[in-house]
N, C-alpha and C. Protein backbone atom coordinates (compact mmCIF):
# COMPACT_ATOMS: atom_id res chain seq x y z
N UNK A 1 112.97 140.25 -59.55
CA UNK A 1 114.35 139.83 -59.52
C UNK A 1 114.43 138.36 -59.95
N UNK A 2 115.35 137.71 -60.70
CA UNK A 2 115.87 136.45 -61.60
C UNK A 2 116.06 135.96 -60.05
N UNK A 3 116.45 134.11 -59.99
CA UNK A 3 116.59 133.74 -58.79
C UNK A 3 117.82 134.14 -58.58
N UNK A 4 119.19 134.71 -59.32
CA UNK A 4 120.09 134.94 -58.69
C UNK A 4 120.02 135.99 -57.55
N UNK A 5 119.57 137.20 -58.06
CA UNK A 5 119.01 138.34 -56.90
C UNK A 5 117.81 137.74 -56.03
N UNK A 6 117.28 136.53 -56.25
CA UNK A 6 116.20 136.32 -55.01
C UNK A 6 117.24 135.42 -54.00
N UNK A 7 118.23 134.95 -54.56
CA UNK A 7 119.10 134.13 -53.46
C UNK A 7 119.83 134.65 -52.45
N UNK A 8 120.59 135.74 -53.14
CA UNK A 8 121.03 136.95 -52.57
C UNK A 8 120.23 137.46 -51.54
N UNK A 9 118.84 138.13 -51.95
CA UNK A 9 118.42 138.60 -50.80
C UNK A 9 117.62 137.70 -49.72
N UNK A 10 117.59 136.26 -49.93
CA UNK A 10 117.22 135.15 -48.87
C UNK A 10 118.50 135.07 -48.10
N UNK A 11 119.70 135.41 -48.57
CA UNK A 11 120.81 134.72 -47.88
C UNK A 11 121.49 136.22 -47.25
N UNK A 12 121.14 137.74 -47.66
CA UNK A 12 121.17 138.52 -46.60
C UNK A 12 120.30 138.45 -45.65
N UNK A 13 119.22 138.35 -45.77
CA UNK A 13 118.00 137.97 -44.91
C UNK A 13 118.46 137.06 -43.75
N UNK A 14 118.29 136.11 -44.03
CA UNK A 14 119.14 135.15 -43.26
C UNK A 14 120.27 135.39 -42.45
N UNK A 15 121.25 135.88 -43.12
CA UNK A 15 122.13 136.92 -41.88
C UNK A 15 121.92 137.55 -41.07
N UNK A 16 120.83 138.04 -41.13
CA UNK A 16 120.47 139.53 -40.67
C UNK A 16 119.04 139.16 -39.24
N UNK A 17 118.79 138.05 -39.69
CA UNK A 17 118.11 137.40 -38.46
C UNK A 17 118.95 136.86 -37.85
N UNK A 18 119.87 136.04 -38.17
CA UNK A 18 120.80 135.49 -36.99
C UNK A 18 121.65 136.17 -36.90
N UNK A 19 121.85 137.63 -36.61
CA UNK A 19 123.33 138.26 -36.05
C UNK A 19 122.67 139.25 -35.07
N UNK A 20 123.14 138.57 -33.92
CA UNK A 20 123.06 139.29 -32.53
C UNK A 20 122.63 140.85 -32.37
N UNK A 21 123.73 141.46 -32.96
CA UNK A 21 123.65 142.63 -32.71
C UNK A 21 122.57 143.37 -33.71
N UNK A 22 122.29 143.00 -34.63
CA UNK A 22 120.98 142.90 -35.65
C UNK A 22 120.04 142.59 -34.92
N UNK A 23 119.67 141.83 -33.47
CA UNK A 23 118.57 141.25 -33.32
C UNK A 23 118.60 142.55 -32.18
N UNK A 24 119.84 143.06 -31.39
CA UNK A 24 119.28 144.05 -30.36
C UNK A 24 118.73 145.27 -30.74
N UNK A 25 119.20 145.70 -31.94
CA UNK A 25 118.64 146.62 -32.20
C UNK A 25 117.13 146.87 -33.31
N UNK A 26 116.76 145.32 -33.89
CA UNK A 26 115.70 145.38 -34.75
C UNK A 26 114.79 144.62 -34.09
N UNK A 27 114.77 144.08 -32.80
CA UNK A 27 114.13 142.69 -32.22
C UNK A 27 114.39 141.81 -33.09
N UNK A 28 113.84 140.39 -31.54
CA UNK A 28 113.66 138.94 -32.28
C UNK A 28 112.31 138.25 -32.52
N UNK A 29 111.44 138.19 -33.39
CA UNK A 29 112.58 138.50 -34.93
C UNK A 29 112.65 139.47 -34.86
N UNK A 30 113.43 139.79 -36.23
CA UNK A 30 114.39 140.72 -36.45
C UNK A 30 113.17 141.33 -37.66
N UNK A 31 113.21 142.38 -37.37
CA UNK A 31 112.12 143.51 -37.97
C UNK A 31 112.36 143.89 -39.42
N UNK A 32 112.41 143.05 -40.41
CA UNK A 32 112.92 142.90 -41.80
C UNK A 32 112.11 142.79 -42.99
N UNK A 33 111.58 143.83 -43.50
CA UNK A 33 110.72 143.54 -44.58
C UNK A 33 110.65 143.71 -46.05
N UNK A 34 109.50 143.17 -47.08
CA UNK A 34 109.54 144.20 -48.66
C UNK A 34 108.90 145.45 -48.41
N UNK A 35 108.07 145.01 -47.61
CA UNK A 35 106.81 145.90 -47.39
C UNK A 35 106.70 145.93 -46.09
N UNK A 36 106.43 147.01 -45.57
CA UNK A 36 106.12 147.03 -43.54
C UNK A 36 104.91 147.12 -43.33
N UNK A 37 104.28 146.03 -42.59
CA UNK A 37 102.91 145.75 -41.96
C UNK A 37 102.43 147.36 -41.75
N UNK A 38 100.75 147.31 -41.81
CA UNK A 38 100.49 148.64 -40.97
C UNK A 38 100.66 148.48 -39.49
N UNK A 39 100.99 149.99 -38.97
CA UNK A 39 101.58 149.75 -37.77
C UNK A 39 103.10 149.23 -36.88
N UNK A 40 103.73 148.76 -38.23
CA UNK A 40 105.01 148.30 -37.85
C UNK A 40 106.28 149.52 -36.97
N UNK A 41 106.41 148.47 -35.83
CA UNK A 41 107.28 148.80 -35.21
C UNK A 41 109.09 149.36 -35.20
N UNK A 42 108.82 150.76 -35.39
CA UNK A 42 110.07 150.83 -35.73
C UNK A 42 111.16 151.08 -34.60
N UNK A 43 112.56 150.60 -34.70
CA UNK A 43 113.09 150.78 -36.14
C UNK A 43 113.03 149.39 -36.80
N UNK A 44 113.08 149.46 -38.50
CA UNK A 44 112.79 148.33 -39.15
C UNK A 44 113.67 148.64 -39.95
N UNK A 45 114.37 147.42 -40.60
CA UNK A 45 114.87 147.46 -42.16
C UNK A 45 113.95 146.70 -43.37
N UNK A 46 113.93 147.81 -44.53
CA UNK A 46 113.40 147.86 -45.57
C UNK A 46 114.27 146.87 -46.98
N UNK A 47 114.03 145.63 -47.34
CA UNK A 47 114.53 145.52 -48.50
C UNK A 47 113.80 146.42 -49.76
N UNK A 48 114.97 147.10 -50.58
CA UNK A 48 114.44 147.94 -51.53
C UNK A 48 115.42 147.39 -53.12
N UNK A 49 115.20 148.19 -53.46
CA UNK A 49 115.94 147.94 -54.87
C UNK A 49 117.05 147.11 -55.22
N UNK A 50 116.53 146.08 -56.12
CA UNK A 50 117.66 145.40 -56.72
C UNK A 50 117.74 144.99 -58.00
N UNK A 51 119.15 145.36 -58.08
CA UNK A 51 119.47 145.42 -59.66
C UNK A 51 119.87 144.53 -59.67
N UNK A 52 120.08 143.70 -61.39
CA UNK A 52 120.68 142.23 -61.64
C UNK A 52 121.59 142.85 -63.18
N UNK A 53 122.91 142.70 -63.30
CA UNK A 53 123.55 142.49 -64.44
C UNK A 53 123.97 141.13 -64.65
N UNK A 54 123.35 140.37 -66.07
CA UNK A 54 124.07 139.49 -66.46
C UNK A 54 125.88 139.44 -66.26
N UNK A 55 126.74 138.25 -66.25
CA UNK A 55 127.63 138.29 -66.15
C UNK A 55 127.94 137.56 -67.64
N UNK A 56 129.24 138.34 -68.25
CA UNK A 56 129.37 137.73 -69.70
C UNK A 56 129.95 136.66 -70.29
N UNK A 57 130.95 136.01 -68.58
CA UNK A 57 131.73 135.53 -68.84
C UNK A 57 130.96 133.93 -68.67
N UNK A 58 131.58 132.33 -69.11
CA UNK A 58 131.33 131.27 -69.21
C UNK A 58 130.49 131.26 -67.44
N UNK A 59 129.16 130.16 -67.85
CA UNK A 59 128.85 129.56 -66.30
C UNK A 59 127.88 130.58 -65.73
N UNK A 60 127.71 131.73 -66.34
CA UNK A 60 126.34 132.20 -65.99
C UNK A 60 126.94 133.35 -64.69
N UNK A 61 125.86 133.36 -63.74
CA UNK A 61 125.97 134.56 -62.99
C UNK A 61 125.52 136.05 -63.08
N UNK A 62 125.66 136.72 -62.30
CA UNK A 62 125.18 138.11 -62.00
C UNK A 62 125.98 139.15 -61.28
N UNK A 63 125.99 140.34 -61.68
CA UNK A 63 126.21 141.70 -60.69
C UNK A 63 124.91 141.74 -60.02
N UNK A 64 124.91 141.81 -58.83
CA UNK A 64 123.49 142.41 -57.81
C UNK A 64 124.05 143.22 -57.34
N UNK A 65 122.97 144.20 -57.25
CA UNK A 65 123.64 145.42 -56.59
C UNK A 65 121.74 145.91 -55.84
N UNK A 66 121.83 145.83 -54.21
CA UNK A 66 120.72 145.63 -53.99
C UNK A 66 120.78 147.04 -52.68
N UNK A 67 119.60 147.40 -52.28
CA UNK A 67 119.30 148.64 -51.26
C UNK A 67 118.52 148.24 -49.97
N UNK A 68 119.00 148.73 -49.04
CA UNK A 68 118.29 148.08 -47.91
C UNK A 68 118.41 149.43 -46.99
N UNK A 69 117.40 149.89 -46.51
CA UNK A 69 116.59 150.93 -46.13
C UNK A 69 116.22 150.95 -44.57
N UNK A 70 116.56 151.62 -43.77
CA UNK A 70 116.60 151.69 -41.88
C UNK A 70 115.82 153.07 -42.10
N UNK A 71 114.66 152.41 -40.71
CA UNK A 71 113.24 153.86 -40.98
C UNK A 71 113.55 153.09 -39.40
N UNK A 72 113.78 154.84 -38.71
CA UNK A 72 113.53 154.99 -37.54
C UNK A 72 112.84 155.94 -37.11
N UNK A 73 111.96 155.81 -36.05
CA UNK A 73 111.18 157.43 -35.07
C UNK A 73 112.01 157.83 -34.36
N UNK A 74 113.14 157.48 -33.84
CA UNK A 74 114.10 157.91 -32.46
C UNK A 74 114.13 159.35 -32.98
N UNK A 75 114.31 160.40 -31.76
CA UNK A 75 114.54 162.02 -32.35
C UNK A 75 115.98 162.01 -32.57
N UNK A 76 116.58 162.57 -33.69
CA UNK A 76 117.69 161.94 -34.25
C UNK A 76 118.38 160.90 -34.98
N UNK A 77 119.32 160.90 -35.28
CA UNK A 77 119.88 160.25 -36.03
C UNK A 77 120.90 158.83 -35.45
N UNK A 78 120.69 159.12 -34.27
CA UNK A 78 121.66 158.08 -33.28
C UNK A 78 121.42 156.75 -33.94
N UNK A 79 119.86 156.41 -33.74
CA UNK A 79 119.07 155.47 -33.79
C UNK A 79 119.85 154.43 -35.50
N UNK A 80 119.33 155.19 -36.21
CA UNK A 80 119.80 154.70 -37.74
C UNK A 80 121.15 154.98 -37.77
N UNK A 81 122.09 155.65 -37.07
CA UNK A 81 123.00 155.25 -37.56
C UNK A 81 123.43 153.71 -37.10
N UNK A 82 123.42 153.22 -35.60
CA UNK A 82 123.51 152.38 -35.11
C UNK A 82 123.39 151.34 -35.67
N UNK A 83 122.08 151.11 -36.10
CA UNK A 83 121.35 150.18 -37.12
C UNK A 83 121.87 149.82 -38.30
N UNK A 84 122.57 151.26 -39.06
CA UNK A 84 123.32 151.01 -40.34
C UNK A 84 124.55 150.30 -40.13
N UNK A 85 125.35 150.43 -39.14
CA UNK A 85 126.31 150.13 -38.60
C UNK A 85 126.84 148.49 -38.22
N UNK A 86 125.25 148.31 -37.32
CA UNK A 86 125.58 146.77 -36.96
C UNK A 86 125.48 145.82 -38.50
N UNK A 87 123.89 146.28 -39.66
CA UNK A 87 123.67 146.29 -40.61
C UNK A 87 124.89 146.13 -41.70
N UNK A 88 125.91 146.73 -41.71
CA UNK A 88 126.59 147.07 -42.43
C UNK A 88 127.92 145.81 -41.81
N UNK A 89 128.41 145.87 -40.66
CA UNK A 89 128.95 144.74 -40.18
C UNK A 89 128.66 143.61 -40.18
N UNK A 90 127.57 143.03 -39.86
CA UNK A 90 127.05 141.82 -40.23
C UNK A 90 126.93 141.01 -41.86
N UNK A 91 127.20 142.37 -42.78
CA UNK A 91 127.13 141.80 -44.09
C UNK A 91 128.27 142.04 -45.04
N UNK A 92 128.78 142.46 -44.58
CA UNK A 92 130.19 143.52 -45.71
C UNK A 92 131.00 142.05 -45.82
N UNK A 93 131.43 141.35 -46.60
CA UNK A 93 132.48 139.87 -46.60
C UNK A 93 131.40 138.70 -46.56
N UNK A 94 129.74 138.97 -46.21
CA UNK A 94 129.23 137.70 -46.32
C UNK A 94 129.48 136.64 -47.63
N UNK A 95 130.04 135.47 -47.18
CA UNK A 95 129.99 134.69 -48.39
C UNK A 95 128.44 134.23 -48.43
N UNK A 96 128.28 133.94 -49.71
CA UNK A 96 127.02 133.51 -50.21
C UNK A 96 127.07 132.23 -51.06
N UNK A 97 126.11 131.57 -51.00
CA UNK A 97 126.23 130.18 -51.68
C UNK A 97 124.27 129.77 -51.32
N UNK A 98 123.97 130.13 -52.86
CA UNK A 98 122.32 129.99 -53.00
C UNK A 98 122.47 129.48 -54.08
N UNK A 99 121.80 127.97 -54.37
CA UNK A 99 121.26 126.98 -55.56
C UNK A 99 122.43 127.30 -56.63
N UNK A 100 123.99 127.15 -56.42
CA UNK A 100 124.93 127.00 -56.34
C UNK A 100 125.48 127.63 -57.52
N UNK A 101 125.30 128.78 -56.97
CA UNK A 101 125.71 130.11 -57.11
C UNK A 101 126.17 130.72 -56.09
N UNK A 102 127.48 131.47 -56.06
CA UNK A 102 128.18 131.76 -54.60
C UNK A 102 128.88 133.35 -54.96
N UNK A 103 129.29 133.75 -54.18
CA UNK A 103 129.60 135.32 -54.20
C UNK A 103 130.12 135.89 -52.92
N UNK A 104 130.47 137.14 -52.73
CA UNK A 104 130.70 137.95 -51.55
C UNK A 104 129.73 139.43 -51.52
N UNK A 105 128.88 139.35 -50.36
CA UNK A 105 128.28 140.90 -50.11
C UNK A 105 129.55 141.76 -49.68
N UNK A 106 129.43 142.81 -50.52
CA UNK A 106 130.24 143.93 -49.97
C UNK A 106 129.30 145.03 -49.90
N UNK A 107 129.62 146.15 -49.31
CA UNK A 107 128.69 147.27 -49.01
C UNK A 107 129.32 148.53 -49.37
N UNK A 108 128.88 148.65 -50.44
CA UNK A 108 129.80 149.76 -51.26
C UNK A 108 129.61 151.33 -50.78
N UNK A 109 127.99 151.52 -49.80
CA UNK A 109 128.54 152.78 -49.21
C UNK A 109 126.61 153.11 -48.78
N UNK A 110 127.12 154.06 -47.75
CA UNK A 110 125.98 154.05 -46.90
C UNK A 110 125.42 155.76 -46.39
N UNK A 111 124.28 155.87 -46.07
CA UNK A 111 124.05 157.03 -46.09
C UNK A 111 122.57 157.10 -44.67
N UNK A 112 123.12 158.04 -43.76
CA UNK A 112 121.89 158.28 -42.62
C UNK A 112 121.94 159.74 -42.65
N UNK A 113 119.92 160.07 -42.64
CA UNK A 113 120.03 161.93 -42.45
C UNK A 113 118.40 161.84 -42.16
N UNK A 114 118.51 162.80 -41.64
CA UNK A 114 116.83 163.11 -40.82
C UNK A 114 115.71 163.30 -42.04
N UNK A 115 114.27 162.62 -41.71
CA UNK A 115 113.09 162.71 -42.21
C UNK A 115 112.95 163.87 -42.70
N UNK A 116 112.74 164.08 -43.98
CA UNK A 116 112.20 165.54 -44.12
C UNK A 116 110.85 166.13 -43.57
N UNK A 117 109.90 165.24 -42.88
CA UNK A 117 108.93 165.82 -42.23
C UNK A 117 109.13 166.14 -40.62
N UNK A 118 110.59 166.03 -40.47
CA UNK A 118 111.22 165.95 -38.83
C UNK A 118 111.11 165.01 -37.96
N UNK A 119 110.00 163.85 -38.73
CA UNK A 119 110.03 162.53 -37.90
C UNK A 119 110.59 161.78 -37.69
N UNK A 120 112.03 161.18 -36.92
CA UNK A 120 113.11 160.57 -36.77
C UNK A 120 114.14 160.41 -38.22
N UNK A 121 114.61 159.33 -38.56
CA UNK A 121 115.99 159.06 -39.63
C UNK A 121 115.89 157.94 -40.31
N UNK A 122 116.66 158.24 -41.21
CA UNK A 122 116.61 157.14 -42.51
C UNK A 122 117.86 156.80 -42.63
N UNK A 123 118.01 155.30 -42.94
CA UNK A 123 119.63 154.71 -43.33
C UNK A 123 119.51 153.91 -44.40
N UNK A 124 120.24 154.36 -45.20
CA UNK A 124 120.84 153.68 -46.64
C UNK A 124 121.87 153.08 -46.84
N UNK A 125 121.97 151.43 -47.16
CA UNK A 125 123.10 150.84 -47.35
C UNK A 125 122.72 150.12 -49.00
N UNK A 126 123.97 150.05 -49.25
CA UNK A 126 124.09 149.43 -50.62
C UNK A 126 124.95 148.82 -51.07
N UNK A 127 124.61 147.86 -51.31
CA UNK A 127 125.37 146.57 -51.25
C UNK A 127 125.39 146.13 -52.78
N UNK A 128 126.62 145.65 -52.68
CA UNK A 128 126.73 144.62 -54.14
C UNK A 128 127.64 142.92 -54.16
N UNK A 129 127.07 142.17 -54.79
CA UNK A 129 127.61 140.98 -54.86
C UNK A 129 127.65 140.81 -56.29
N UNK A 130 128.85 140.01 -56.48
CA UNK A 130 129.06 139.23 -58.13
C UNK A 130 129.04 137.70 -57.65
N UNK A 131 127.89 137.20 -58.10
CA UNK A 131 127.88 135.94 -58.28
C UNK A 131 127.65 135.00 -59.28
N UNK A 132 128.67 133.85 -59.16
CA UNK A 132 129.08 133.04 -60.11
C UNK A 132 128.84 131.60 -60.04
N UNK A 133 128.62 130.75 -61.15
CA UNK A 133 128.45 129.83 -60.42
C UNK A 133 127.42 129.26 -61.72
């Protein structure tokens, strides 16, 4: 990812450790990774995919449009949805302002459904920011 998508995801990151209800349900810290340690304690959120579109207009900028991934063991789906939820509140309107370039996370749409090997649930959020700047 160009530094516009690395700012982006330092400055969800950053949210996502300091918001309360993010910290009750992921611990403190807050259980946030690219990659999950062996052994990692779930539930965790996964940063995953991010896309970068140039922006065409004067002054530079980007479309990001980035994936962030909730892996839980709980039996059911309770667990991740919860997670997607606080996840999804904590970031939907974040303003952003990284090496001055600024934007809004919105969360264009989200998705929780059981492991296909029956081992707890998965949550999908997806988020996009246009930033300018």
């Amino acid at each position: 990812m160009s530094d516009v998508a690395g700012g982006l995801v330092k400055a969800v990151v950053s949210a996502l450790v300091a918001d309360a209800g993010v910290q009750a349900l992921l611990g403190d810290p807050v259980r946030v990774f690219d990659a999950p340690p062996k052994g990692a304690v779930a539930p965790y959120l996964l940063v995953g995919r991010g896309v970068e579109v140039p922006l065409k207009a004067e002054g530079g900028g980007a479309e990001v449009s980035l994936s962030l991934s909730v892996v839980s063991r709980f039996a059911g789906q309770e667990e991740a949805r919860a997670v997607v939820a606080a996840v999804r509140d904590g970031l939907d309107g974040l303003a952003v302002s990284e090496g001055g370039v600024t934007g809004v996370v919105r969360v264009r749409g989200t998705e929780v459904f059981a492991g296909a090997d029956g081992r707890g649930a998965y949550g999908v959020l997806r988020l996009r920011a246009v930033m300018e700047g």
